[in-house]
Protein backbone atom coordinates (compact mmCIF):
# COMPACT_ATOMS: atom_id res chain seq x y z
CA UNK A 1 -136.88 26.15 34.37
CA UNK A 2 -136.07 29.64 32.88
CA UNK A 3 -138.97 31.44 31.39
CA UNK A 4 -139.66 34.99 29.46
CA UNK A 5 -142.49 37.15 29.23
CA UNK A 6 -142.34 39.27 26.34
CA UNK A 7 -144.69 42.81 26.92
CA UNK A 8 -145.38 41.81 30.59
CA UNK A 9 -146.34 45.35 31.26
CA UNK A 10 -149.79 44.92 30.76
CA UNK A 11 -152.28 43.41 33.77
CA UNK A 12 -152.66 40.33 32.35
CA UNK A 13 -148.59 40.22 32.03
CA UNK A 14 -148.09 41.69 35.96
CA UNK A 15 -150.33 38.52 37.04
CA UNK A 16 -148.38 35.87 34.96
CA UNK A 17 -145.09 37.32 36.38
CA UNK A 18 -146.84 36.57 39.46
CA UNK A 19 -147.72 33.68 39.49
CA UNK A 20 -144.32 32.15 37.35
CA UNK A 21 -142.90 34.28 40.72
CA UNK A 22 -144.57 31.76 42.72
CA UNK A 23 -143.95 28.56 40.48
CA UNK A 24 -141.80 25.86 42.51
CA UNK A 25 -140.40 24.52 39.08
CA UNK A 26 -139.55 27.77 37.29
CA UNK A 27 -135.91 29.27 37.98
CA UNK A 28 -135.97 32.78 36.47
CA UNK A 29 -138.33 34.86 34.49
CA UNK A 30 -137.02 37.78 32.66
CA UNK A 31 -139.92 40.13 31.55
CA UNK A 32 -139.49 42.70 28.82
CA UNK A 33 -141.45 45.88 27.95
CA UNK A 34 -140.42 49.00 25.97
CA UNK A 35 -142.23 51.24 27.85
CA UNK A 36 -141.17 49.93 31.28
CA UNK A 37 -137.53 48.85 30.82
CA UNK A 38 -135.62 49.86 33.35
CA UNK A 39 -138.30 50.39 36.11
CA UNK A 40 -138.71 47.28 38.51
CA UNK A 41 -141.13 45.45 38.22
CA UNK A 42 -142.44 46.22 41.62
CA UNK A 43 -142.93 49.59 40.57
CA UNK A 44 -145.54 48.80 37.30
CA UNK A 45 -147.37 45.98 39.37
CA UNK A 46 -146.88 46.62 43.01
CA UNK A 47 -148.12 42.72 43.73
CA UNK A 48 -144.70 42.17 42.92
CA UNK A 49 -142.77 44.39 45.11
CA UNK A 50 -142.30 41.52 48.02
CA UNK A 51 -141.42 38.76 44.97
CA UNK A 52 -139.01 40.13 43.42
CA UNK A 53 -136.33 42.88 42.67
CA UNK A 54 -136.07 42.33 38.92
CA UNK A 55 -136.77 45.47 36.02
CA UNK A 56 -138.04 44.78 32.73
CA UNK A 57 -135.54 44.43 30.04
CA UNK A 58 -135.71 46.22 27.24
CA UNK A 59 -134.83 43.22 25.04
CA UNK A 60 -136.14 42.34 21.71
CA UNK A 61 -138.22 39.23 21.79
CA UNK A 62 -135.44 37.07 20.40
CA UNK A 63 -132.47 37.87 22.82
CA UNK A 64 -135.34 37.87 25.70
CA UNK A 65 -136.47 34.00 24.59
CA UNK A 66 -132.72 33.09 23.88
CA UNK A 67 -131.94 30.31 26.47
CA UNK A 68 -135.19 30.05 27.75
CA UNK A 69 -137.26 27.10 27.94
CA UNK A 70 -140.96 28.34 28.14
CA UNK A 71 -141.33 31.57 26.25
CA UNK A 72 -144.86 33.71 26.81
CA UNK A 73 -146.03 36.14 24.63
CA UNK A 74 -148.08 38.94 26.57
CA UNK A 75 -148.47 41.42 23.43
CA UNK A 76 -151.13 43.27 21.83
CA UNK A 77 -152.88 42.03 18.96
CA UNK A 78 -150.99 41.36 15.71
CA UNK A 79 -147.90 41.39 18.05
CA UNK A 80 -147.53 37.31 18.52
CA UNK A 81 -148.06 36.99 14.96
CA UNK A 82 -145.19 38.86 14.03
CA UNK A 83 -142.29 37.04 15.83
CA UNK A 84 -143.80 34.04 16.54
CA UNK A 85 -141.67 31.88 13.62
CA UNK A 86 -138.45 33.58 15.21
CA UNK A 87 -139.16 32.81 18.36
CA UNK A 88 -140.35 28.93 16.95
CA UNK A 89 -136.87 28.72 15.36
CA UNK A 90 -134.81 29.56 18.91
CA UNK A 91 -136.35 25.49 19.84
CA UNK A 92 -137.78 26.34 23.39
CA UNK A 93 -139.65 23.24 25.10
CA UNK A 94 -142.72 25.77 24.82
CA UNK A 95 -144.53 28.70 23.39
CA UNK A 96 -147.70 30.21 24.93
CA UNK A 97 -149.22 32.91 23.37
CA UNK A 98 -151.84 34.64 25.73
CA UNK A 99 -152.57 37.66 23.12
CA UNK A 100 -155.49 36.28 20.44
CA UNK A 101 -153.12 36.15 17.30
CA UNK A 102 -153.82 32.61 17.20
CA UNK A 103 -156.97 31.27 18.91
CA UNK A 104 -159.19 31.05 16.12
CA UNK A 105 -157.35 28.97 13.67
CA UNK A 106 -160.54 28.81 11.55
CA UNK A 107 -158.72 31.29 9.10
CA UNK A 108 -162.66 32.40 8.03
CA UNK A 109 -163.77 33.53 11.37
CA UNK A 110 -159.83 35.07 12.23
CA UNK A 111 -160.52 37.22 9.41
CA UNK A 112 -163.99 37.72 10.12
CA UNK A 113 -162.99 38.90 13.30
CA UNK A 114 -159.57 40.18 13.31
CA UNK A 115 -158.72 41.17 10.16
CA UNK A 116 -156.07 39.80 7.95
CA UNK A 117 -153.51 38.07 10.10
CA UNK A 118 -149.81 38.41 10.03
CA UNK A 119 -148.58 35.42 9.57
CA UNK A 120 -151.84 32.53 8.78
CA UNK A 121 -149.42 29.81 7.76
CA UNK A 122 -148.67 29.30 12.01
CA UNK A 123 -152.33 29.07 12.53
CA UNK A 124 -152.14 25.61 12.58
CA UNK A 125 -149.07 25.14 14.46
CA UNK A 126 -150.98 26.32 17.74
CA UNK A 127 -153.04 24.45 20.03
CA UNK A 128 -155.88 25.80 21.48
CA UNK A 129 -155.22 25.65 25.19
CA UNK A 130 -158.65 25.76 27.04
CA UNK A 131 -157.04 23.50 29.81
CA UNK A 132 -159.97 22.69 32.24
CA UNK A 133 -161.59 20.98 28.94
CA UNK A 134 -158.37 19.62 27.10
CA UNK A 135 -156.71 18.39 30.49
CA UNK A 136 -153.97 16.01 29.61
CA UNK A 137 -154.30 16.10 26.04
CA UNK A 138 -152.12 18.84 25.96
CA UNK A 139 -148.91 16.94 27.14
CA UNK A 140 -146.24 17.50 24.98
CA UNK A 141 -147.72 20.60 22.73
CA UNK A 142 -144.58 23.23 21.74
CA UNK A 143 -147.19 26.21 20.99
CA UNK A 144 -150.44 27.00 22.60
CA UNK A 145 -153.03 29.65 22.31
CA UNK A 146 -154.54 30.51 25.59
CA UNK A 147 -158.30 31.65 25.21
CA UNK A 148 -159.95 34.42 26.06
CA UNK A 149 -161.58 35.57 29.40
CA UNK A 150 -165.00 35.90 28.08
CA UNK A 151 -164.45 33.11 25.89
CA UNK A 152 -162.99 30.83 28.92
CA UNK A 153 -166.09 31.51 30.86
CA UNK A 154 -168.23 30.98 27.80
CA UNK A 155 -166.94 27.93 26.82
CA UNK A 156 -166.85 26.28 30.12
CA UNK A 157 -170.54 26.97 30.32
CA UNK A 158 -171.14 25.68 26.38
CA UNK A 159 -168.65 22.65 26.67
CA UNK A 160 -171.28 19.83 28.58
CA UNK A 161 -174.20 20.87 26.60
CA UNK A 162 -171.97 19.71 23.29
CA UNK A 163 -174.12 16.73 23.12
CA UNK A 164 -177.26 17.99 23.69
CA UNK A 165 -180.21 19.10 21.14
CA UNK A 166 -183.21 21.34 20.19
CA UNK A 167 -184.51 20.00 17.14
CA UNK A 168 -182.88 21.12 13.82
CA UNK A 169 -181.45 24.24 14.69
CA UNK A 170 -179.70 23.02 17.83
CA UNK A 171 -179.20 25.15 21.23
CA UNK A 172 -178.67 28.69 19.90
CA UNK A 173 -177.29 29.69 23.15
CA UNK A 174 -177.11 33.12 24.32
CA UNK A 175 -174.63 34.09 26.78
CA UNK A 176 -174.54 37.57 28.28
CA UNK A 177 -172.00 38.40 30.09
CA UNK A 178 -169.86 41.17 32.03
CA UNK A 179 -166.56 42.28 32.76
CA UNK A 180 -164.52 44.69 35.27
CA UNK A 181 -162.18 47.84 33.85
CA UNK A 182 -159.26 45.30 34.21
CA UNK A 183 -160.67 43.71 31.17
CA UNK A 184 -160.21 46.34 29.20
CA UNK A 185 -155.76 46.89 29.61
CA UNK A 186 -153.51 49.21 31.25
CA UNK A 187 -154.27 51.94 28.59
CA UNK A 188 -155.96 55.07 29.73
CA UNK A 189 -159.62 55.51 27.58
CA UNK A 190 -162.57 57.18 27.99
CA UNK A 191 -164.38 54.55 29.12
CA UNK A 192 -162.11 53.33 31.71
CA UNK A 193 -162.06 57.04 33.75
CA UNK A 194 -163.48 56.41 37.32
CA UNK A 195 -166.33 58.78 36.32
CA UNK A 196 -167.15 56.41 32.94
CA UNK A 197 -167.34 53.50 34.98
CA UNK A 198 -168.22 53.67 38.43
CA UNK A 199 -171.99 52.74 39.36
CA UNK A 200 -172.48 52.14 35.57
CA UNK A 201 -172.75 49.60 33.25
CA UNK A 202 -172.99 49.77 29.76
CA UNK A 203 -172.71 46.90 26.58
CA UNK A 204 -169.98 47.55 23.97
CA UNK A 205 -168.88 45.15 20.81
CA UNK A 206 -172.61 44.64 20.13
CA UNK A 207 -173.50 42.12 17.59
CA UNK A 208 -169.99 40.87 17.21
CA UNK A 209 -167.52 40.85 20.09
CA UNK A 210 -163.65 39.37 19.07
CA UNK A 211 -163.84 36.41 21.44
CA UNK A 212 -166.96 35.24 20.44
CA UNK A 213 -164.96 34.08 16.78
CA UNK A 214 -163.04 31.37 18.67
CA UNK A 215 -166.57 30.51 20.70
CA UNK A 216 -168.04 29.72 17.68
CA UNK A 217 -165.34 27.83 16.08
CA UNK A 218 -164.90 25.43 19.64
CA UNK A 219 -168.60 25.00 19.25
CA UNK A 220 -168.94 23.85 15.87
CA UNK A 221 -165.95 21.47 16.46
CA UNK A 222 -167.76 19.79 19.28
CA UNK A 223 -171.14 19.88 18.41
CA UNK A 224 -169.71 18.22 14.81
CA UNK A 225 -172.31 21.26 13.33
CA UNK A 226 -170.72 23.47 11.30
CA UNK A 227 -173.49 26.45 11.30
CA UNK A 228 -174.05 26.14 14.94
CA UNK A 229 -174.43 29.69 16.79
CA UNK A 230 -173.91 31.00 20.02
CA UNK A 231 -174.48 34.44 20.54
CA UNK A 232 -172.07 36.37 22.90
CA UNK A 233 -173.35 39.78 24.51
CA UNK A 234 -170.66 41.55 26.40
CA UNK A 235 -171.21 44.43 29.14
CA UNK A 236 -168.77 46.41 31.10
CA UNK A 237 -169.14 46.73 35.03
CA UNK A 238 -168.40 49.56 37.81
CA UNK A 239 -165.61 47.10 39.31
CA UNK A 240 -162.10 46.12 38.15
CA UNK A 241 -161.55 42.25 37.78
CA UNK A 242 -163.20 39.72 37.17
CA UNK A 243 -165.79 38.40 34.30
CA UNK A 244 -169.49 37.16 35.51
CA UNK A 245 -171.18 35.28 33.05
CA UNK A 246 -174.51 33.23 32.54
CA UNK A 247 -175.78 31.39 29.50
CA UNK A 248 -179.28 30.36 28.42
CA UNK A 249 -180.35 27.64 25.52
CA UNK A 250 -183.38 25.74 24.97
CA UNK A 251 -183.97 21.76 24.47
CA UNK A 252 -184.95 18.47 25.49
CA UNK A 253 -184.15 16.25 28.53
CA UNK A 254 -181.73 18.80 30.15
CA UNK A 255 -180.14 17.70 33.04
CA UNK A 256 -177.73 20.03 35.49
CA UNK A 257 -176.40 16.57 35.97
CA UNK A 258 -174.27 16.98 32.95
CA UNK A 259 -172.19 19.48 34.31
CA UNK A 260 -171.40 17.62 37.38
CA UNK A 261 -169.57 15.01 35.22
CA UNK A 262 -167.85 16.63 32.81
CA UNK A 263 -165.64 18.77 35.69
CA UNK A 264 -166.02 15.60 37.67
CA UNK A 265 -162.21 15.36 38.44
CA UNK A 266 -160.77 18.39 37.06
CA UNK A 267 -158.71 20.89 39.84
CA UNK A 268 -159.97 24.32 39.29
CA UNK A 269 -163.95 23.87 38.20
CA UNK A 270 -166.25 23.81 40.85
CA UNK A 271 -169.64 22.65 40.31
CA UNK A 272 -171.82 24.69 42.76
CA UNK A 273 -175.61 23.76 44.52
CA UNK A 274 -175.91 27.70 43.77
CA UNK A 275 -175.29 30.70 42.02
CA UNK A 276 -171.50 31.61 42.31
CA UNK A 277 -170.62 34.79 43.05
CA UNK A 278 -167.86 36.57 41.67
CA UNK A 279 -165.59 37.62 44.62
CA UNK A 280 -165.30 34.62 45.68
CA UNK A 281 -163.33 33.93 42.48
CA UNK A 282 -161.02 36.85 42.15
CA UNK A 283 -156.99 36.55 42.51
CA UNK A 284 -157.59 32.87 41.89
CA UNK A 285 -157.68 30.16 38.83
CA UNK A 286 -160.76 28.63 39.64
CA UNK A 287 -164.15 28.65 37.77
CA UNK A 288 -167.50 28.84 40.17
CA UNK A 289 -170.21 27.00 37.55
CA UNK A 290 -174.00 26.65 38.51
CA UNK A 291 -176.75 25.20 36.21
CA UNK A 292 -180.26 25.39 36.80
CA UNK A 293 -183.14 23.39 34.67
CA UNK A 294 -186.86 24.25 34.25
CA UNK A 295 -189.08 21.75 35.36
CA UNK A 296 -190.01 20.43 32.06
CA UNK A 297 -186.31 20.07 30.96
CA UNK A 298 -186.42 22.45 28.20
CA UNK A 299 -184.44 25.57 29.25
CA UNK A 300 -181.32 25.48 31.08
CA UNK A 301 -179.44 28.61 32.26
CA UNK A 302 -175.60 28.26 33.73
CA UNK A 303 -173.48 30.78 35.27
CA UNK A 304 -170.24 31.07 35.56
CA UNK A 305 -167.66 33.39 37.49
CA UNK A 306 -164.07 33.44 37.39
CA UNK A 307 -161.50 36.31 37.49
CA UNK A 308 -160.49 37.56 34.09
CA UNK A 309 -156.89 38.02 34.76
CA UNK A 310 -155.73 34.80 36.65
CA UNK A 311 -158.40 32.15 34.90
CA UNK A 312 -158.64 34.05 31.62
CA UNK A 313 -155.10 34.96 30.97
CA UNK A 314 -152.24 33.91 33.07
CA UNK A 315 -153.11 31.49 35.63
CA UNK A 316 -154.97 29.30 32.49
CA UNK A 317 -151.31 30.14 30.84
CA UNK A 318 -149.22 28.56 33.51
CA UNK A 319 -152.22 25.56 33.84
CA UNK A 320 -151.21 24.74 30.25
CA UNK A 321 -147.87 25.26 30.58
CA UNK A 322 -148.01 22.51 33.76
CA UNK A 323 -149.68 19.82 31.72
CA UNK A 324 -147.99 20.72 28.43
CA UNK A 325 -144.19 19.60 30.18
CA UNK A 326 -146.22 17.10 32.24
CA UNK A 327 -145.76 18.79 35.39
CA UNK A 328 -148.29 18.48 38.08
CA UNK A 329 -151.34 20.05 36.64
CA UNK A 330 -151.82 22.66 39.92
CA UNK A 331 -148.30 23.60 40.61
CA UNK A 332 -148.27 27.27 41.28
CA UNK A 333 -152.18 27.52 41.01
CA UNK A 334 -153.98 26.59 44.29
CA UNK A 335 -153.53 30.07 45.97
CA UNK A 336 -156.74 31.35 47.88
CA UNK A 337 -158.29 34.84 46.95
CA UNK A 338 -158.36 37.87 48.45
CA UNK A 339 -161.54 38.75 50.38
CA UNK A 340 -163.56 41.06 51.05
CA UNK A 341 -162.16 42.87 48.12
């Protein structure tokens, strides 16, 4: 299988190289960037060196996708939306977009949260691709949205208590949450200088992060309530990958039990008998998930850890991409990770 990366320059790009490196079905993968091209790839993201002796190609997106079969689009935002009917036209097998041009497809809340998008008659033509909920309904899909990191970890957490209530108003859950430097791109700010964010945390997008626009729009789908809320409070943290999470609602009859069945079966969620931690998670595509009920049944809190590069970009890219073609849903995937880190 031949496969491009278009802008795989960036972290999250470096780790799907990676791990499409690793991949026992895919053939080649030819990875552009502007700002690379030319340099191997080895010397941008030295986790490559031993894999490979390839340089990024300073190709425009439509010669890079020409001939191949699964094209992935590693861009900034507003970048996907630009070429993505080219790129459509070319007929690969599949499209995967891991930028956020098209996770929210509510065109309301896209706007609401990103502005006027490029091109909002594709919205549509992408499927959400949160794979450790969607599983084998993705089979056969020709353009999918990967989510977010925080909104991967968020959702995983929300996604059981879909059926569950709290009178009128419904859960309300709020879901704090916090993420290493990695999080934040290759791009040199303020706030990512060791000084900024060693032994330091602060909060940032207060009162309205990006990925909490396709949160809300999952949630109202599945809880069939179309003013539901769920609140999304995002931190940063003094260490580089990774996103720890933990979410807190209150109802009736809550049961941890719930969680335990809706990830009964599925590869890469683990249902823990205690808090996960997050190192245990990094380099890998798993999600740690641990829910805890008061003894009345009325307030449940959940955390979740997973690493925000592998889970919540490219290994949850080439997870979709495996059950999208109908390949073996962990091909490439069930790597250990690195510890201590």
């Amino acid at each position: 299988m031949k496969t491009a990366v278009i802008g795989a320059a960036g972290y999250a790009g470096g780790e799907l190289v990676r791990l499409l490196c690793g991949h026992p079905q895919v053939k080649s993968v030819v990875a552009t960037s502007r700002s690379q091209a030319g340099k191997k790839l080895g010397e941008v993201h030295p986790q490559l060196t031993h894999l490979t002796d390839a340089t990024f190609q300073a190709l425009t997106p439509v010669e890079a996708a020409q001939g191949a079969e699964v094209v992935f689009l590693a861009l900034e935002h507003g970048g996907s939306g630009k070429i993505a009917a080219d790129l459509m036209a070319l007929g690969p097998k599949l499209i995967i977009d891991i930028a956020a041009d098209f996770r929210t497809s509510d065109r309301a809340l896209s706007e609401q949260y990103y502005g006027v998008h490029p091109s909002p008659e594709l919205l549509p033509k992408f499927t959400y691709a949160l794979a450790d909920v969607l599983g084998q309904s993705l089979r056969g899909k020709m353009a999918l949205a990967a989510p977010g990191c925080f909104a991967t970890a968020a959702q995983l957490a929300l996604w059981p208590l879909r059926g569950e209530r709290s009178g009128d108003a419904g859960l309300r859950p709020a879901i704090w949450a916090i993420t290493g430097s990695s999080g934040a791109g290759v791009g040199l700010k303020p706030a990512l200088h060791h000084p900024a964010r060693a032994h330091n945390i602060f909060a940032y997008s207060v009162m309205g992060h990006r990925h909490e626009g396709e949160i809300l729009q999952r949630w109202r789908e599945w809880t069939g309530d179309r003013q539901a809320e769920a609140r999304l409070m995002v931190h940063a943290g003094p260490f580089v990958r990774g996103i720890y999470l933990t979410l807190h609602a209150r109802g009736e009859g809550l049961s941890a039990e719930i969680y335990h069945k809706a990830y009964n079966g599925r590869p890469f969620v683990r249902v823990l008998d205690r808090p996960p931690e997050l190192t245990h998670v990094v380099g890998t595509n798993y999600a740690h998930l641990f829910a805890a009920v008061s003894p009345d049944g009325r307030e449940i809190q959940v955390t979740v850890a997973i690493d925000n590069l592998v889970k919540g970009a490219g290994g949850q890219a080439v997870q979709a991409m495996n059950l999208a073609l109908g390949l073996e849903e962990t091909l490439g995937l069930t790597g250990g990770g690195v510890w201590p880190i």
